[in-house]
Protein backbone atom coordinates (compact mmCIF):
# COMPACT_ATOMS: atom_id res chain seq x y z
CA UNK A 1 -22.81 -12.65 35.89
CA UNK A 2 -24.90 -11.42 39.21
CA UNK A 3 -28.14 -11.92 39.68
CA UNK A 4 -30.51 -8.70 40.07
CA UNK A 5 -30.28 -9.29 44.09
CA UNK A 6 -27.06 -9.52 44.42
CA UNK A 7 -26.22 -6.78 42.31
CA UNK A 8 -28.18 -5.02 44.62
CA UNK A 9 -26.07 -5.94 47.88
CA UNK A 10 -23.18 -5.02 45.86
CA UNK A 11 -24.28 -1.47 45.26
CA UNK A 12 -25.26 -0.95 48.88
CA UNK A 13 -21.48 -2.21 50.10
CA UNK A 14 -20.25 -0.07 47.06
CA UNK A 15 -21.85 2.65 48.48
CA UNK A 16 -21.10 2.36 52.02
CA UNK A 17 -17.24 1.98 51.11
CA UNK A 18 -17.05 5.33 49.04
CA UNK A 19 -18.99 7.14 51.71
CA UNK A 20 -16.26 6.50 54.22
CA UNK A 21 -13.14 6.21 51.72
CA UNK A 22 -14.09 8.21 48.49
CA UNK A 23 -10.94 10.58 49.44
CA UNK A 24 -8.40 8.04 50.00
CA UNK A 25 -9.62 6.19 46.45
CA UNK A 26 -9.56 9.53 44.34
CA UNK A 27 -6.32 9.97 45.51
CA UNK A 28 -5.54 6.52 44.99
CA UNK A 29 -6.69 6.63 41.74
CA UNK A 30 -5.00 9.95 40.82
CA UNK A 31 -1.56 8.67 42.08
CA UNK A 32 -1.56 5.00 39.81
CA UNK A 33 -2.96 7.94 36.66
CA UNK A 34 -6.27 5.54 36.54
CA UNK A 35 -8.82 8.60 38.13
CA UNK A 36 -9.20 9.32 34.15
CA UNK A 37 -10.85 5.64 33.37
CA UNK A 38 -12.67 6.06 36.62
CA UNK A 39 -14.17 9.21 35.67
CA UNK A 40 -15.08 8.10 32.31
CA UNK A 41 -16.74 4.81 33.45
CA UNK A 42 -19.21 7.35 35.67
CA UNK A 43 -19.68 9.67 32.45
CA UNK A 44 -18.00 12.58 34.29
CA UNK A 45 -14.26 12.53 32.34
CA UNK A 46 -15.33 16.24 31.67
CA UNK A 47 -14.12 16.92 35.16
CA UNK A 48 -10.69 16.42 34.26
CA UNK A 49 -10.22 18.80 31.72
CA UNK A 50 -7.18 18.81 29.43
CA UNK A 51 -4.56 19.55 31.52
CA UNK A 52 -4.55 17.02 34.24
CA UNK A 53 -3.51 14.43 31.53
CA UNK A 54 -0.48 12.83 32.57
CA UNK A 55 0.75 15.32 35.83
CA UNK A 56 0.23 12.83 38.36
CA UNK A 57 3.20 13.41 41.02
CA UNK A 58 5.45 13.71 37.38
CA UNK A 59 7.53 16.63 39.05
CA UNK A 60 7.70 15.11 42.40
CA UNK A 61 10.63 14.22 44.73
CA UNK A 62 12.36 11.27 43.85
CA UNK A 63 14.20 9.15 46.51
CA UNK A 64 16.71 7.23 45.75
CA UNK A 65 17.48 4.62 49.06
CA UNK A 66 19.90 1.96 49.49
CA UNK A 67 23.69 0.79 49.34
CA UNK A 68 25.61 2.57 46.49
CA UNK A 69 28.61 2.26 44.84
CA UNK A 70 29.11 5.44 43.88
CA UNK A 71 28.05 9.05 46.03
CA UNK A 72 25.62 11.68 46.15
CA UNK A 73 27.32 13.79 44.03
CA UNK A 74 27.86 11.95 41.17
CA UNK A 75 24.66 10.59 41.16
CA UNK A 76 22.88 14.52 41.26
CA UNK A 77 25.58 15.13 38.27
CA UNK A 78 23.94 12.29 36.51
CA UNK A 79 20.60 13.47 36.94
CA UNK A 80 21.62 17.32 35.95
CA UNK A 81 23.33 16.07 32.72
CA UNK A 82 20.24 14.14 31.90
CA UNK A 83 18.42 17.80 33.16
CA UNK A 84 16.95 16.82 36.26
CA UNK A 85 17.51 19.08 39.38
CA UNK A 86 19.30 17.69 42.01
CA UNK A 87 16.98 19.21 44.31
CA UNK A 88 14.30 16.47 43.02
CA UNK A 89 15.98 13.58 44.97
CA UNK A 90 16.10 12.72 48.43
CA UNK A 91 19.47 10.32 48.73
CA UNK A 92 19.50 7.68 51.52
CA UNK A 93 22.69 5.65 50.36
CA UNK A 94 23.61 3.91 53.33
CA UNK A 95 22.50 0.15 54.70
CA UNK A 96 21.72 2.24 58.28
CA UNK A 97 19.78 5.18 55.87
CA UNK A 98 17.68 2.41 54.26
CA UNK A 99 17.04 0.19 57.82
CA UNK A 100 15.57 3.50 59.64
CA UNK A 101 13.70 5.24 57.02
CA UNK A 102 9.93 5.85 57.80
CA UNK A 103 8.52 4.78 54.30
CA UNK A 104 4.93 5.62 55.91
CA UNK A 105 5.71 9.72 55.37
CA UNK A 106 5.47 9.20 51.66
CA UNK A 107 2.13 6.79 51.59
CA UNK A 108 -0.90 8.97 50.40
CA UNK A 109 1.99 12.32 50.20
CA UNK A 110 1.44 13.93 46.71
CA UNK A 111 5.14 15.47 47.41
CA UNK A 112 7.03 12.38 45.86
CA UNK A 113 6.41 10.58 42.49
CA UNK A 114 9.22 7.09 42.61
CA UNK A 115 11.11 5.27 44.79
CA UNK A 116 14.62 4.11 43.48
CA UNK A 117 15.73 1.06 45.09
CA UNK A 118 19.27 -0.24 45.50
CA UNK A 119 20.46 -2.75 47.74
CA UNK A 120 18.63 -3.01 51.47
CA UNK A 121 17.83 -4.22 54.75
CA UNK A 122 14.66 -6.73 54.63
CA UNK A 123 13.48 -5.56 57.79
CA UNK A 124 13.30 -1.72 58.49
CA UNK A 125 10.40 1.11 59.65
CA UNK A 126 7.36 0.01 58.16
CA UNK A 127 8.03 -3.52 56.83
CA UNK A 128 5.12 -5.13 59.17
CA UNK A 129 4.34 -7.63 58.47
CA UNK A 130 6.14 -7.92 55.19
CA UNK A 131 9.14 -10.26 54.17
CA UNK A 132 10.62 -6.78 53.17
CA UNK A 133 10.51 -3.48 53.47
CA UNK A 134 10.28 -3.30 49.37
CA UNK A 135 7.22 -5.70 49.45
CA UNK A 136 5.34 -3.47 51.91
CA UNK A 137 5.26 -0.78 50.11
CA UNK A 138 5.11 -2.85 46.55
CA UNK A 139 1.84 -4.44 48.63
CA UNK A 140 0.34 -1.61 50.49
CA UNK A 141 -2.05 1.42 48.41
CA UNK A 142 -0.81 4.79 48.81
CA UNK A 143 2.85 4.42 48.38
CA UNK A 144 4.86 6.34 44.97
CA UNK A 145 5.77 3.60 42.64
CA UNK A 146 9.04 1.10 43.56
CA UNK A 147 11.63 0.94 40.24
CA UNK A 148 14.49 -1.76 41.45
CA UNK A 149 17.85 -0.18 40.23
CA UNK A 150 19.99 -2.84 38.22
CA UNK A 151 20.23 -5.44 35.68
CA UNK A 152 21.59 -8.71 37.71
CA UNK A 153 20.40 -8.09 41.27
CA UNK A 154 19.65 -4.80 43.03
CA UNK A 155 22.69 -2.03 42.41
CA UNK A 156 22.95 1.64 42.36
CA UNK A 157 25.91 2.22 40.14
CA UNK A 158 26.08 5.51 37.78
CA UNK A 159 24.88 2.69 34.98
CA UNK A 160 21.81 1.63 36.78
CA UNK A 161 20.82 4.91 38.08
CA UNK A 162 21.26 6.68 34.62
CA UNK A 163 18.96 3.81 33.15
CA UNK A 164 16.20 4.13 35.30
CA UNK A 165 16.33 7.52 35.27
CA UNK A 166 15.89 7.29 30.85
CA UNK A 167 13.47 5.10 31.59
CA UNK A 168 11.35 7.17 33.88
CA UNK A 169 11.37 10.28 31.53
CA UNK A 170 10.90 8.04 28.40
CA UNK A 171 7.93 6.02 29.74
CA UNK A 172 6.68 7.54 32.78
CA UNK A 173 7.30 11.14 31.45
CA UNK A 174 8.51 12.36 34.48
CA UNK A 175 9.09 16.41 34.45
């Protein structure tokens, strides 16, 4: 527990940090779907009104990035039997796709919701300094979620990528 003082000192450095980054934490905070708790520890959950209950980035883009087994197409037919549009993804199925892709256009971008990894480069665009370029944007705020594709090591097959799929419309209730 603080003391009164530096309770005090907190609040001023609380203060000074959501003066200069208040935008970049609400949409932070709307992106991970934890603006609700934030707004109801202030006493202003009224603000969100009914309908922004669970349609953070849910009917986003969707990019799917890494070495597959199988090809575009049969991956989009995957998604459209499971009655997702193929126009939802963005597929980068190559080892040279995955190395050169700027991960930095979708950090803070409300235009994607998940990124489906397969197989990669470690080093890439945007790794930093980062073992890889999966634990940059794991470690860094502002990036859609990372779902690793496979069971025993990283893998796009039809399998995996039917799997995660279930599994993002059964728990993250994507649209």
């Amino acid at each position: 527990m603080l003391e009164l003082n530096e309770l005090l000192e907190l609040e001023e450095v609380i203060r000074d940090v959501l003066n200069d980054d208040l935008e970049r934490i609400l949409i932070e905070l709307n992106r991970t779907g934890e603006l609700e708790t934030f707004l109801r520890l202030l006493g202003m959950h009224d603000y969100l009104g009914t309908e922004a209950e669970g349609k953070c980035n849910r009917d986003g883009k969707i990019i799917v990035i890494g070495q597959s087994e199988v090809g575009k197409d049969k991956l989009a037919a995957v998604a459209k039997k499971m009655g997702i549009a193929k126009d939802r993804f963005e597929f980068l199925l190559d080892y040279k796709d995955a190395k050169t892709f700027d991960f930095r256009k979708t950090q803070w971008s409300s235009k994607y919701s998940y990124i489906l990894v397969g197989p990669m480069p470690h080093s890439g665009v945007a790794k930093g300094e980062y073992s890889s370029i999966i634990s940059a944007i794991e470690s860094e705020a502002g990036y859609p979620p990372v779902v690793k594709m496979g069971t025993d090591g990283l893998k796009i097959t039809k399998t995996s990528f039917r799997n995660t799929l279930e599994y993002l419309l059964t728990e993250k209730n994507i649209a």
